[in-house]
Protein backbone atom coordinates (compact mmCIF):
# COMPACT_ATOMS: atom_id res chain seq x y z
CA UNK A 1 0.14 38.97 13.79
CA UNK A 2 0.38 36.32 11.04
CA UNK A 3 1.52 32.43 12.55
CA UNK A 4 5.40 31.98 12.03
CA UNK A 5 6.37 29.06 10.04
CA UNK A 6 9.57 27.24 10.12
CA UNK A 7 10.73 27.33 6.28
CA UNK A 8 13.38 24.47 7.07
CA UNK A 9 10.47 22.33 8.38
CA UNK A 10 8.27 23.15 5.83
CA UNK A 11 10.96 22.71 3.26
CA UNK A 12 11.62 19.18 5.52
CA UNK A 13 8.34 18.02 4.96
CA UNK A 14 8.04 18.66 1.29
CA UNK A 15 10.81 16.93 0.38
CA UNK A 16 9.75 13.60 2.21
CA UNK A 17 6.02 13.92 1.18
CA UNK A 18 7.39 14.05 -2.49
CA UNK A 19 9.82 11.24 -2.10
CA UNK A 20 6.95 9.11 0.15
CA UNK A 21 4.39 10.16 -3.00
CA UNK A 22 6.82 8.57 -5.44
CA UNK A 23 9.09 5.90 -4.35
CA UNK A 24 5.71 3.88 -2.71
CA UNK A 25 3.77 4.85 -5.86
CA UNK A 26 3.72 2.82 -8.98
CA UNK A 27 2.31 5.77 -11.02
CA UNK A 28 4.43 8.61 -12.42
CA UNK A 29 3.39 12.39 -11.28
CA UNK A 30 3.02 15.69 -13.37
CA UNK A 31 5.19 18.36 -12.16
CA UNK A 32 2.37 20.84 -12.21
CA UNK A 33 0.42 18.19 -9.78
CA UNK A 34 3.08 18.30 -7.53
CA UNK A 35 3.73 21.80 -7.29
CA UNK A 36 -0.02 21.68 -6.87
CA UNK A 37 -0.41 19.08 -4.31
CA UNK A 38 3.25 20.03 -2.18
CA UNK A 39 2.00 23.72 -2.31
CA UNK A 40 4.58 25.14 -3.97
CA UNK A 41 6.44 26.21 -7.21
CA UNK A 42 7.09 24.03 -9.71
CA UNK A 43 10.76 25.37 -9.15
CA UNK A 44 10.84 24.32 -5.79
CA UNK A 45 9.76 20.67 -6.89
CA UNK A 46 13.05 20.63 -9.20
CA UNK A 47 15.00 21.21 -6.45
CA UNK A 48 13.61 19.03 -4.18
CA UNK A 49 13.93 16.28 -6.79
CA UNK A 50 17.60 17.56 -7.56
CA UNK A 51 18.14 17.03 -4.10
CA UNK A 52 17.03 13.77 -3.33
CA UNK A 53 18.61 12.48 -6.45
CA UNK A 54 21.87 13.64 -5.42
CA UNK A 55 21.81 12.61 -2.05
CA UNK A 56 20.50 9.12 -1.90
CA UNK A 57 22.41 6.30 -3.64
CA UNK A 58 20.98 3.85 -5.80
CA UNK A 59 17.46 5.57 -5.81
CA UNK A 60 16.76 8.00 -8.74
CA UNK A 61 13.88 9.95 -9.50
CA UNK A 62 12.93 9.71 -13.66
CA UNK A 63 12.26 13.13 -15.01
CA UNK A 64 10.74 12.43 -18.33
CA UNK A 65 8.57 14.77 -20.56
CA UNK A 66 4.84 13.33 -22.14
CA UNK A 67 2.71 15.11 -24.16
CA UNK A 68 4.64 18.66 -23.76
CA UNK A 69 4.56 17.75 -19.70
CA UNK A 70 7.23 17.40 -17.37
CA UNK A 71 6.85 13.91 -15.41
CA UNK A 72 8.67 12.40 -12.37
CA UNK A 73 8.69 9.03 -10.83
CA UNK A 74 11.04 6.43 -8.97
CA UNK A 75 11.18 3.30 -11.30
CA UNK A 76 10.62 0.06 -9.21
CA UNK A 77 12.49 -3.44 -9.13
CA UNK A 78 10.25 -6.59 -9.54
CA UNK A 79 10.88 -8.38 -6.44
CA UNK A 80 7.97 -10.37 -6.09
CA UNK A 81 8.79 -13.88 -4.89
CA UNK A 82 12.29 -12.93 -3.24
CA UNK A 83 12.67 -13.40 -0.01
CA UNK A 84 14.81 -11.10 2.75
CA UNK A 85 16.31 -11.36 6.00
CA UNK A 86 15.72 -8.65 8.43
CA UNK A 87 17.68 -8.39 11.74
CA UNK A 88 16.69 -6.92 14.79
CA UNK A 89 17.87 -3.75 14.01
CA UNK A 90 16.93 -3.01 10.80
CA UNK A 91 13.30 -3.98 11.88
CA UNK A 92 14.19 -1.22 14.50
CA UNK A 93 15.02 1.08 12.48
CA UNK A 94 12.07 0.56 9.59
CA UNK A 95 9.97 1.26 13.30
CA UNK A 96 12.10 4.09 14.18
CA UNK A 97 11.52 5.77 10.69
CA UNK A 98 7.79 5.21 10.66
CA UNK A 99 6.91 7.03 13.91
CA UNK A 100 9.22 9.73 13.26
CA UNK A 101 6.94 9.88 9.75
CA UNK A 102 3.47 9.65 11.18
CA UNK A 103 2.36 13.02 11.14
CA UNK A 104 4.14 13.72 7.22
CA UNK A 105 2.61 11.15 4.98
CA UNK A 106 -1.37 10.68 6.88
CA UNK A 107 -3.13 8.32 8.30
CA UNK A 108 -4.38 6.58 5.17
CA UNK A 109 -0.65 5.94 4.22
CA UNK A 110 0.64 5.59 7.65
CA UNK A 111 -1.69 2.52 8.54
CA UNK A 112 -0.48 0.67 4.91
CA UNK A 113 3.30 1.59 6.87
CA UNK A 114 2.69 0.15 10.08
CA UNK A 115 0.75 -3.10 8.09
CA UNK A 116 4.29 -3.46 5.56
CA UNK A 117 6.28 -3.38 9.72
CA UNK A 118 3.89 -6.31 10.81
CA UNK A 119 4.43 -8.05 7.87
CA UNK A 120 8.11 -7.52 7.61
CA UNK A 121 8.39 -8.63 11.08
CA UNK A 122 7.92 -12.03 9.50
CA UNK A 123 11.03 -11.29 7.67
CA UNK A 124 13.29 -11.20 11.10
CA UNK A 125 15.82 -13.69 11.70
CA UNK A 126 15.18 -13.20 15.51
CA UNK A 127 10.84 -12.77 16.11
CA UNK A 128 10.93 -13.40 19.23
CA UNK A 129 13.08 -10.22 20.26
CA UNK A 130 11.02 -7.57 17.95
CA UNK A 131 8.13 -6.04 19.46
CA UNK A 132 5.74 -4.89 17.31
């Protein structure tokens, strides 16, 4: 008998591997590399990009055409030089979201996460309460 799959999981996953691929990417993404890449249809990617763009505010994902190709990505402020404040718990809960990631985005990308955390750490207005 063939493994089971959760489709909500699956579907789960997709969606935060494609917003993980493009919001912490600089470079924009074919839709047929997607579809490729996500294992789907390039339907499927439409939606999933419908999806996120309706349900997160202030983040929108481009949808452009280039040379007869469909193109996505997340266009990026320049915010080099500005400097944030972080409290406690919003350092907790960049932590929280980057173990409950771990096993979606990879090792390669999940050690660049956990080095952004140590570096945002800096950022806290109280260091000596955040554990790494």
């Amino acid at each position: 008998m063939p493994a089971t799959t959760n489709s909500d999981r699956d579907h789960g996953k997709k969606v935060i591997s494609l917003f993980f691929k493009l919001f912490f990417s600089p470079y924009e993404y074919s839709l047929t590399a997607l579809a490729r890449e996500l294992d789907c249809s390039k339907q499927t990617i439409g939606r999933i990009v419908d999806k996120i763009n309706s349900s997160m505010e202030g983040i929108k994902i481009e949808d452009f055409t280039k040379d007869r190709k469909r193109f996505f990505k997340i266009p990026k402020e320049d915010s080099a030089g500005k400097s944030i404040n972080l409290s406690q718990s919003e350092y907790g809960l960049l932590q929280m979201c980057c173990a409950f990631t771990k096993h979606l985005i990879g090792e390669e990308a999940f050690s660049q996460t956990v080095t952004a955390l140590g570096k945002a750490q800096s950022l806290t207005k109280e260091r000596a309460t955040v554990s790494p």
